[in-house]
Protein backbone atom coordinates (compact mmCIF):
# COMPACT_ATOMS: atom_id res chain seq x y z
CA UNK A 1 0.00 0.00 0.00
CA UNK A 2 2.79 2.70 -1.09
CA UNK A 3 0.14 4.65 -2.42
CA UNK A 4 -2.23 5.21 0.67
CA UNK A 5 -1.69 8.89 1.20
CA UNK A 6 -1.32 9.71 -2.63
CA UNK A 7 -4.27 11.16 -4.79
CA UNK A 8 -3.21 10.33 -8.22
CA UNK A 9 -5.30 11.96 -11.44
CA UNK A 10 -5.10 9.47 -14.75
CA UNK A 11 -6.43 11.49 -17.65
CA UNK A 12 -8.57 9.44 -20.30
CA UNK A 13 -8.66 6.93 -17.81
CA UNK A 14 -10.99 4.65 -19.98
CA UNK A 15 -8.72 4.27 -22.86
CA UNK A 16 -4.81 3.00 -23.80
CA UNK A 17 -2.84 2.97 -20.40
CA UNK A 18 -5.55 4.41 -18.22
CA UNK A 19 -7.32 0.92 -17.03
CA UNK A 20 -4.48 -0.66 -15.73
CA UNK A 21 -2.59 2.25 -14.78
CA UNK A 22 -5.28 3.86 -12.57
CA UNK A 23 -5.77 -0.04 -11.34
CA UNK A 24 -2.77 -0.15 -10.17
CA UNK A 25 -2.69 3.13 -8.21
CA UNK A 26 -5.81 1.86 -6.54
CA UNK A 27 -4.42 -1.73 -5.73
CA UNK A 28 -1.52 0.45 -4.38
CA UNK A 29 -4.18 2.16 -1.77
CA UNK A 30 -3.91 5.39 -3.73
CA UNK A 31 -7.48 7.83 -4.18
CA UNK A 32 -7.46 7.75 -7.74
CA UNK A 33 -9.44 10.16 -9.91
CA UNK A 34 -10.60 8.84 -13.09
CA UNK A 35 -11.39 11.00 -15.84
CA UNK A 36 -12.72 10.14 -18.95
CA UNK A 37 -12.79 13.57 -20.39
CA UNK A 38 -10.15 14.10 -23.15
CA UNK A 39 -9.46 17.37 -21.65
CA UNK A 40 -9.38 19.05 -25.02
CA UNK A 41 -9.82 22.50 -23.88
CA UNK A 42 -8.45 24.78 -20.55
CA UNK A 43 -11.45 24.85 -19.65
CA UNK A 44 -12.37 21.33 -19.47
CA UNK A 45 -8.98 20.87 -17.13
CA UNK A 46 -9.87 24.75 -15.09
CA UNK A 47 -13.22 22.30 -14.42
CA UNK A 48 -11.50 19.20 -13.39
CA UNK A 49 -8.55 20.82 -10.73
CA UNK A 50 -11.41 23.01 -9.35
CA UNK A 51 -13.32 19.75 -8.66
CA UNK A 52 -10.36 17.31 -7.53
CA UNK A 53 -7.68 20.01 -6.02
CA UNK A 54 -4.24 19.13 -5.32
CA UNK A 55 -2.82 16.29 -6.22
CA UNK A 56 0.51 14.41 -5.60
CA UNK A 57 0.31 12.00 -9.04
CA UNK A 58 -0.36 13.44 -12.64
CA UNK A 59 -0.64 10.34 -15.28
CA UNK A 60 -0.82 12.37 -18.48
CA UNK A 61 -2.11 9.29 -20.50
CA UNK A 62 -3.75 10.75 -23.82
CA UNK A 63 -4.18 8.37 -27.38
CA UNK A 64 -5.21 8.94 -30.49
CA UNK A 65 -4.85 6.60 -33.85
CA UNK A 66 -2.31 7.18 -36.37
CA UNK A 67 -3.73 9.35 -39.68
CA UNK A 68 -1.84 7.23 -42.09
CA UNK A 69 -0.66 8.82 -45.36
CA UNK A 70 2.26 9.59 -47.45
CA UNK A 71 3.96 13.06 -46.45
CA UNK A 72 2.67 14.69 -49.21
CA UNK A 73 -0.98 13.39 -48.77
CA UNK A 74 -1.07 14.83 -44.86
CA UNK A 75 -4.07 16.59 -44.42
CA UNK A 76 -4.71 19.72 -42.06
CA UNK A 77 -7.23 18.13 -40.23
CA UNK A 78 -5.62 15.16 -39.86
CA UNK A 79 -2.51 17.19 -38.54
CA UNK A 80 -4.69 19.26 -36.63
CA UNK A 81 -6.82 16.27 -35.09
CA UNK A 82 -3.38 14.78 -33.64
CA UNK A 83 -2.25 18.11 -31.89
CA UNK A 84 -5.55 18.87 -30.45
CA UNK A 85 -5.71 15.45 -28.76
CA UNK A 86 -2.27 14.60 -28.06
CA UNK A 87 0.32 17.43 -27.47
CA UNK A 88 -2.26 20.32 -26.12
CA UNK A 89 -4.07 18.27 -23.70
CA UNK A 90 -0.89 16.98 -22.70
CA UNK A 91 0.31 21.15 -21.85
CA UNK A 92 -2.78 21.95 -20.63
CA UNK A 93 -2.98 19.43 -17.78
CA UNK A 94 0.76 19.69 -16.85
CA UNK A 95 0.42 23.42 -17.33
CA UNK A 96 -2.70 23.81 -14.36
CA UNK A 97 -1.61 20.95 -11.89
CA UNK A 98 2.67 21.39 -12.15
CA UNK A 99 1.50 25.15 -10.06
CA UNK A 100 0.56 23.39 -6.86
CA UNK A 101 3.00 20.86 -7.59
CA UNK A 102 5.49 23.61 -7.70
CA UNK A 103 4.13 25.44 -4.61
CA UNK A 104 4.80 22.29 -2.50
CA UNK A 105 7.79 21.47 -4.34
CA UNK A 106 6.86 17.89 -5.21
CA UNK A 107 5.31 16.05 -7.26
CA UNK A 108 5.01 13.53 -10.57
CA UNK A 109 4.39 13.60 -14.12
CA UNK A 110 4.40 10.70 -15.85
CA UNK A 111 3.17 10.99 -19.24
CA UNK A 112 2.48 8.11 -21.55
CA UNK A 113 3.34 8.82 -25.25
CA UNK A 114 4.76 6.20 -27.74
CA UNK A 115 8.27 4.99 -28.77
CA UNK A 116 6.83 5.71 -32.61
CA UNK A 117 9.38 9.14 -33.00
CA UNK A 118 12.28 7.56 -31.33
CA UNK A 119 12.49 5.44 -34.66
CA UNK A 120 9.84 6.93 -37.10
CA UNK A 121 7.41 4.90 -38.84
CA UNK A 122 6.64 5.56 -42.85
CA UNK A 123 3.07 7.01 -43.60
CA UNK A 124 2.95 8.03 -40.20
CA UNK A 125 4.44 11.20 -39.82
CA UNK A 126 1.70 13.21 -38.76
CA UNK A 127 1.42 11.10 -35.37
CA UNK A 128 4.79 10.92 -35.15
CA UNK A 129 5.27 14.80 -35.15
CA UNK A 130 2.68 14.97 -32.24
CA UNK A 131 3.81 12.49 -29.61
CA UNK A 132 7.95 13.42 -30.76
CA UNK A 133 6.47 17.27 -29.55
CA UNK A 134 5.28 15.10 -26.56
CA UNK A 135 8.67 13.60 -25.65
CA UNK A 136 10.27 16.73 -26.32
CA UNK A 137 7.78 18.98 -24.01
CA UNK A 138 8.35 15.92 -20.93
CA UNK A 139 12.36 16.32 -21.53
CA UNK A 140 11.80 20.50 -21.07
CA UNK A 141 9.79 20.46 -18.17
CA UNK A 142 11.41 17.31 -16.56
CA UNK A 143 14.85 19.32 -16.44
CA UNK A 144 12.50 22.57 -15.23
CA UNK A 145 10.62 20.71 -12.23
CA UNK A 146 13.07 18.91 -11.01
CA UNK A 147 15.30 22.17 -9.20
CA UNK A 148 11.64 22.19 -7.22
CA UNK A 149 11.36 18.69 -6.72
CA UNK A 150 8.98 17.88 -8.76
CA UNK A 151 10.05 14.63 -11.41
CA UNK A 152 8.75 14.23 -14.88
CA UNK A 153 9.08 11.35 -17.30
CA UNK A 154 7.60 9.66 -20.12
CA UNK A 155 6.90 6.17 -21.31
CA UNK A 156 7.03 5.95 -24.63
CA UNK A 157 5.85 2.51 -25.55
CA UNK A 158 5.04 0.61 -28.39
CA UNK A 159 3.69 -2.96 -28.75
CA UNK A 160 1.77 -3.10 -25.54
CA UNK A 161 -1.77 -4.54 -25.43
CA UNK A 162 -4.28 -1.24 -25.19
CA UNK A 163 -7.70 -1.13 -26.97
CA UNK A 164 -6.60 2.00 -29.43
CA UNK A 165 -3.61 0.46 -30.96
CA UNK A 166 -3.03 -3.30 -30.48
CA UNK A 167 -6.57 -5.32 -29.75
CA UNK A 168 -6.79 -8.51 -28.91
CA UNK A 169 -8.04 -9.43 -32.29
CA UNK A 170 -5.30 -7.35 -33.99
CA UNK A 171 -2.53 -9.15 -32.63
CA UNK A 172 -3.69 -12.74 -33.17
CA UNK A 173 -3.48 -12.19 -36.87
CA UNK A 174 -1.01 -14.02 -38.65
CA UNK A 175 0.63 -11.03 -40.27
CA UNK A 176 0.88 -9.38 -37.02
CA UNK A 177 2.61 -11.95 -35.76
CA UNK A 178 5.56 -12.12 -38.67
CA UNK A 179 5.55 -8.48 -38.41
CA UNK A 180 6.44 -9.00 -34.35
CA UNK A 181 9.30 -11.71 -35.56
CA UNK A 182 10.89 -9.50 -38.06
CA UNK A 183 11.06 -6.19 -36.24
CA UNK A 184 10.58 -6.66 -32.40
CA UNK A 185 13.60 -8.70 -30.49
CA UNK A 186 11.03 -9.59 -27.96
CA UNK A 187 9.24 -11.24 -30.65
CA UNK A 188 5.89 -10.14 -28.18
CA UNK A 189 3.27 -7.46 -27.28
CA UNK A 190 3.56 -7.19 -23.79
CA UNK A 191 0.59 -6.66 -21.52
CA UNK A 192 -0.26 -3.36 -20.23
CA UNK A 193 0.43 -4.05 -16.35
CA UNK A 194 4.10 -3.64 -17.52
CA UNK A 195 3.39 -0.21 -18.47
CA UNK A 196 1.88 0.49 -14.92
CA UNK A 197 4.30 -1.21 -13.22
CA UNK A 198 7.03 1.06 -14.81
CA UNK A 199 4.50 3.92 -13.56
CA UNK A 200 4.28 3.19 -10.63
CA UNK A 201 8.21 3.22 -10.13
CA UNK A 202 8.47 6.49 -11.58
CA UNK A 203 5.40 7.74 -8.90
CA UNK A 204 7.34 6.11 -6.46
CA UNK A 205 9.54 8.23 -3.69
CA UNK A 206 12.25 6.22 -4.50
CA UNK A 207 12.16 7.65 -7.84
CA UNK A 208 14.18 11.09 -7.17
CA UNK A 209 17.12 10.88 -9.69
CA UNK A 210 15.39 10.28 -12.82
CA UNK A 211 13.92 13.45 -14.68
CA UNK A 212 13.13 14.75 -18.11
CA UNK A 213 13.45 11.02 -19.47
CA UNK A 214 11.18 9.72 -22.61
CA UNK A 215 11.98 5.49 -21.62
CA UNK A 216 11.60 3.61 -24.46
CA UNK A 217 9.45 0.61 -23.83
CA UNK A 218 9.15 -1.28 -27.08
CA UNK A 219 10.53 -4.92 -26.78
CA UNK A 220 13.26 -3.32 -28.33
CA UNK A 221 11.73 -1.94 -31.62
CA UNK A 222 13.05 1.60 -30.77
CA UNK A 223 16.80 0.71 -30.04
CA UNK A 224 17.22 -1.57 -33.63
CA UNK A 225 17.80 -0.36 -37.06
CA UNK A 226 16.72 -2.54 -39.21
């Protein structure tokens, strides 16, 4: 019960990492405020702090699906659509609850993004421009919070089971699978209590040294070349 004095906010808590993250908070004895709102706008997150208040725990854990085209095909709305629900939700929250975080000088960010940017995936660059501005806002801030105590860091995953990227049914399929054998040295999609375990490390008081990190968790897939 590491947890039982923490109160721990997991944004979109119904979709990607949020089940099994906020889960795990709660099996931990933290109070664990769910929200399911996408916080696309300040004021949908001026709402939410006025209604939870402080908190010790931010999971910043926002998804969206790839718009998949060829550079020259990217559309603005597609473009757009990524931003709006990846990167400025993810500035907004940190942006409101980092001020009390700051005022009691601690606190932790973790936000969830993806390992796609630390290797870059081909029709993809739209989503790969969002969560890289991701990674590259948690490495800013984590180097900024952490002279007040505060640590921030990001998991950026890929291949982990999550109902907006790899479904059950998705990764059963035969091509999936020889996709997994040619380009992931795991050879696997691992299950998404990995991903909260990590979290709950990194929201752990024994996590103090680490800040402004994007950790690749991929089975590998973001370290290889070929």
């Amino acid at each position: 019960m590491r947890y039982a004095s923490k109160k721990v906010l997991v944004t979109t808590a119904n979709r990607y990492m949020g089940p099994a993250i906020a889960s795990a908070f709660e099996q931990e004895g933290a109070e664990v405020i769910r929200s399911d709102d996408r916080l696309l706008d300040q004021q949908s997150v001026d709402a939410l702090a006025a209604e939870v208040g402080a908190i010790d725990i931010l999971v910043a854990n926002f998804a969206e699906p790839p718009r998949s085209a060829p550079v020259d095909k990217i559309s603005d709305d597609d473009w757009f659509v990524l931003f709006d629900t990846l990167v400025h939700p993810l500035m907004r929250s940190v942006r409101c609850f980092s001020e009390g975080m700051k005022a009691r000088q601690q606190g932790k960010i973790i936000a969830v993004t993806s390992a796609a940017p630390l290797r870059g995936i081909p029709n993809t660059a739209g989503y790969c421009a969002a969560r890289g501005a991701q990674n590259a806002f948690i490495r800013a801030i984590g180097v900024e919070l952490a002279k007040v105590n505060v640590q921030a860091n990001a998991i950026a995953q890929n291949y982990v089971s999550n109902d907006t990227y790899y479904s059950d049914d998705f990764v059963e399929t035969d091509k999936f699978k020889a996709h997994l054998n040619a380009f992931v040295p795991t050879k696997k999609v691992a299950q998404a209590e990995e991903t909260a375990e990590l979290a709950l490390y990194l929201a752990s008081e024994r996590c103090t040294h680490l800040v402004g990190q994007v950790i690749p968790f991929s089975g590998g897939w973001a370290t290889t070349t070929g």
